[in-house]
C-alpha atoms as a PDB file:
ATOM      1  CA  UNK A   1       2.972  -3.180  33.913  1.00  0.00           C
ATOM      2  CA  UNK A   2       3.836  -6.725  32.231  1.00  0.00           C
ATOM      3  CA  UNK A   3       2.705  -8.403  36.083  1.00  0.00           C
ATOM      4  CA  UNK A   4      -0.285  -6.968  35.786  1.00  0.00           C
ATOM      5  CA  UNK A   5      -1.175  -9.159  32.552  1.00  0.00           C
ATOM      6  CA  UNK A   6      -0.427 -12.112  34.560  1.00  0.00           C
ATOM      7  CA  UNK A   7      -2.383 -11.464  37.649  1.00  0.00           C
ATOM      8  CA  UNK A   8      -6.159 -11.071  37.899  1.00  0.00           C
ATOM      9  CA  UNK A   9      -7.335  -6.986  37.984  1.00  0.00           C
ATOM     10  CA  UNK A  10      -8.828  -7.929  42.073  1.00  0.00           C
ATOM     11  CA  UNK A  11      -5.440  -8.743  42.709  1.00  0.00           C
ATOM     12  CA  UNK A  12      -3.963  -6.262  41.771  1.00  0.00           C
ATOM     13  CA  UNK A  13      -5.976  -3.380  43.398  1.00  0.00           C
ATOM     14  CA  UNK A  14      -5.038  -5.266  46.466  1.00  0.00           C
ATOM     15  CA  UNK A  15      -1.109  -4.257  45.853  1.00  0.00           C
ATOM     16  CA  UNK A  16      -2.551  -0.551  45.268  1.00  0.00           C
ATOM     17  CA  UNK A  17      -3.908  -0.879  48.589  1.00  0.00           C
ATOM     18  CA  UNK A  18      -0.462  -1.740  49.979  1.00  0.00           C
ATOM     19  CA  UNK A  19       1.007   1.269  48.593  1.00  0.00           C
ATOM     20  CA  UNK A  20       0.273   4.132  51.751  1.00  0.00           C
ATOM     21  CA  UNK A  21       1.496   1.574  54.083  1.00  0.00           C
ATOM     22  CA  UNK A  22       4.374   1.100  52.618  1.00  0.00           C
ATOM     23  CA  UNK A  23       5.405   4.676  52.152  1.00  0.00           C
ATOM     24  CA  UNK A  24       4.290   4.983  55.982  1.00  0.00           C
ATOM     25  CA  UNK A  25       7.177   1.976  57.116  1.00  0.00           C
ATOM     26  CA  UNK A  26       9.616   3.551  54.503  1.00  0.00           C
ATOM     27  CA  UNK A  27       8.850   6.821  56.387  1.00  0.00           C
ATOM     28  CA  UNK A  28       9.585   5.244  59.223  1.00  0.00           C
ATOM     29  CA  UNK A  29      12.632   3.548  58.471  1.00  0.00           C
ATOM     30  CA  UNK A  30      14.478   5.356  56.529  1.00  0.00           C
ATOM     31  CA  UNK A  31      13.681   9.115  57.606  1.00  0.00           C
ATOM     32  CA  UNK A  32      12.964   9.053  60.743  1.00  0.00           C
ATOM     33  CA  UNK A  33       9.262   9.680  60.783  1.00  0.00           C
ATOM     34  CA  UNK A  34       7.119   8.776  63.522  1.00  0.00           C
ATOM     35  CA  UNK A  35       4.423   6.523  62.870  1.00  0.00           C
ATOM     36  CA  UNK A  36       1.257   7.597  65.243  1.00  0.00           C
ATOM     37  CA  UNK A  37      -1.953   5.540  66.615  1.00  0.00           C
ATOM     38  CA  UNK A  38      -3.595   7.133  64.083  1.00  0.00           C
ATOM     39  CA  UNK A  39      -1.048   5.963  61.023  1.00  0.00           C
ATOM     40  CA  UNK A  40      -1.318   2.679  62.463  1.00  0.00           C
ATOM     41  CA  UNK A  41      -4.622   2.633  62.805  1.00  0.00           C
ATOM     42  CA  UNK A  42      -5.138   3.662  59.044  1.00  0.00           C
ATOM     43  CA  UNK A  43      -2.520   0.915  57.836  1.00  0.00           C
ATOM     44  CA  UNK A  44      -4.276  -1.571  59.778  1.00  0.00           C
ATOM     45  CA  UNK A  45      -7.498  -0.808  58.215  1.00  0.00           C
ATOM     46  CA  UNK A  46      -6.078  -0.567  54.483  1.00  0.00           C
ATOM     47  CA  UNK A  47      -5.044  -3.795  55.011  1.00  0.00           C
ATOM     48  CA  UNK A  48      -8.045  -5.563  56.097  1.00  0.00           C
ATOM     49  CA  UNK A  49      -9.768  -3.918  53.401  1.00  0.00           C
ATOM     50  CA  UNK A  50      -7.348  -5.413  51.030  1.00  0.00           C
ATOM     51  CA  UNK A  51      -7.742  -8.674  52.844  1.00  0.00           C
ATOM     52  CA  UNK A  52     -11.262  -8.477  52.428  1.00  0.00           C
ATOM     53  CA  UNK A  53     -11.386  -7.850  48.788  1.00  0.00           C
ATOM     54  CA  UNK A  54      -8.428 -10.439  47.912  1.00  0.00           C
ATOM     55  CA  UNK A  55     -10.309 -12.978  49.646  1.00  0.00           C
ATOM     56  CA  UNK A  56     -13.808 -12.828  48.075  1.00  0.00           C
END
């Protein structure tokens, strides 16, 4: 909570956006779940958005 004092509130919705793709690699990694088109797909999109938002 103290990093999000530091950093701008656009910012930081952008790390909250970064949140389902990383449980989707952990998921991955480190239990064995597959990741689909359609996981990929979604992660790929989450990201843009975030990219999109960070960088207006």
């Amino acid at each position: 909570m103290k990093g999000l004092r530091l950093i701008k509130a656009r910012k930081a919705v952008v790390f909250t956006y970064m949140e389902p793709v990383s449980a989707a690699i952990f998921g991955f990694l480190a239990l064995g779940q597959q990741l689909t088109l359609q996981t990929l797909t979604g992660g790929l999109m989450i990201v843009s958005a975030g990219y999109l938002v960070g960088s207006r």
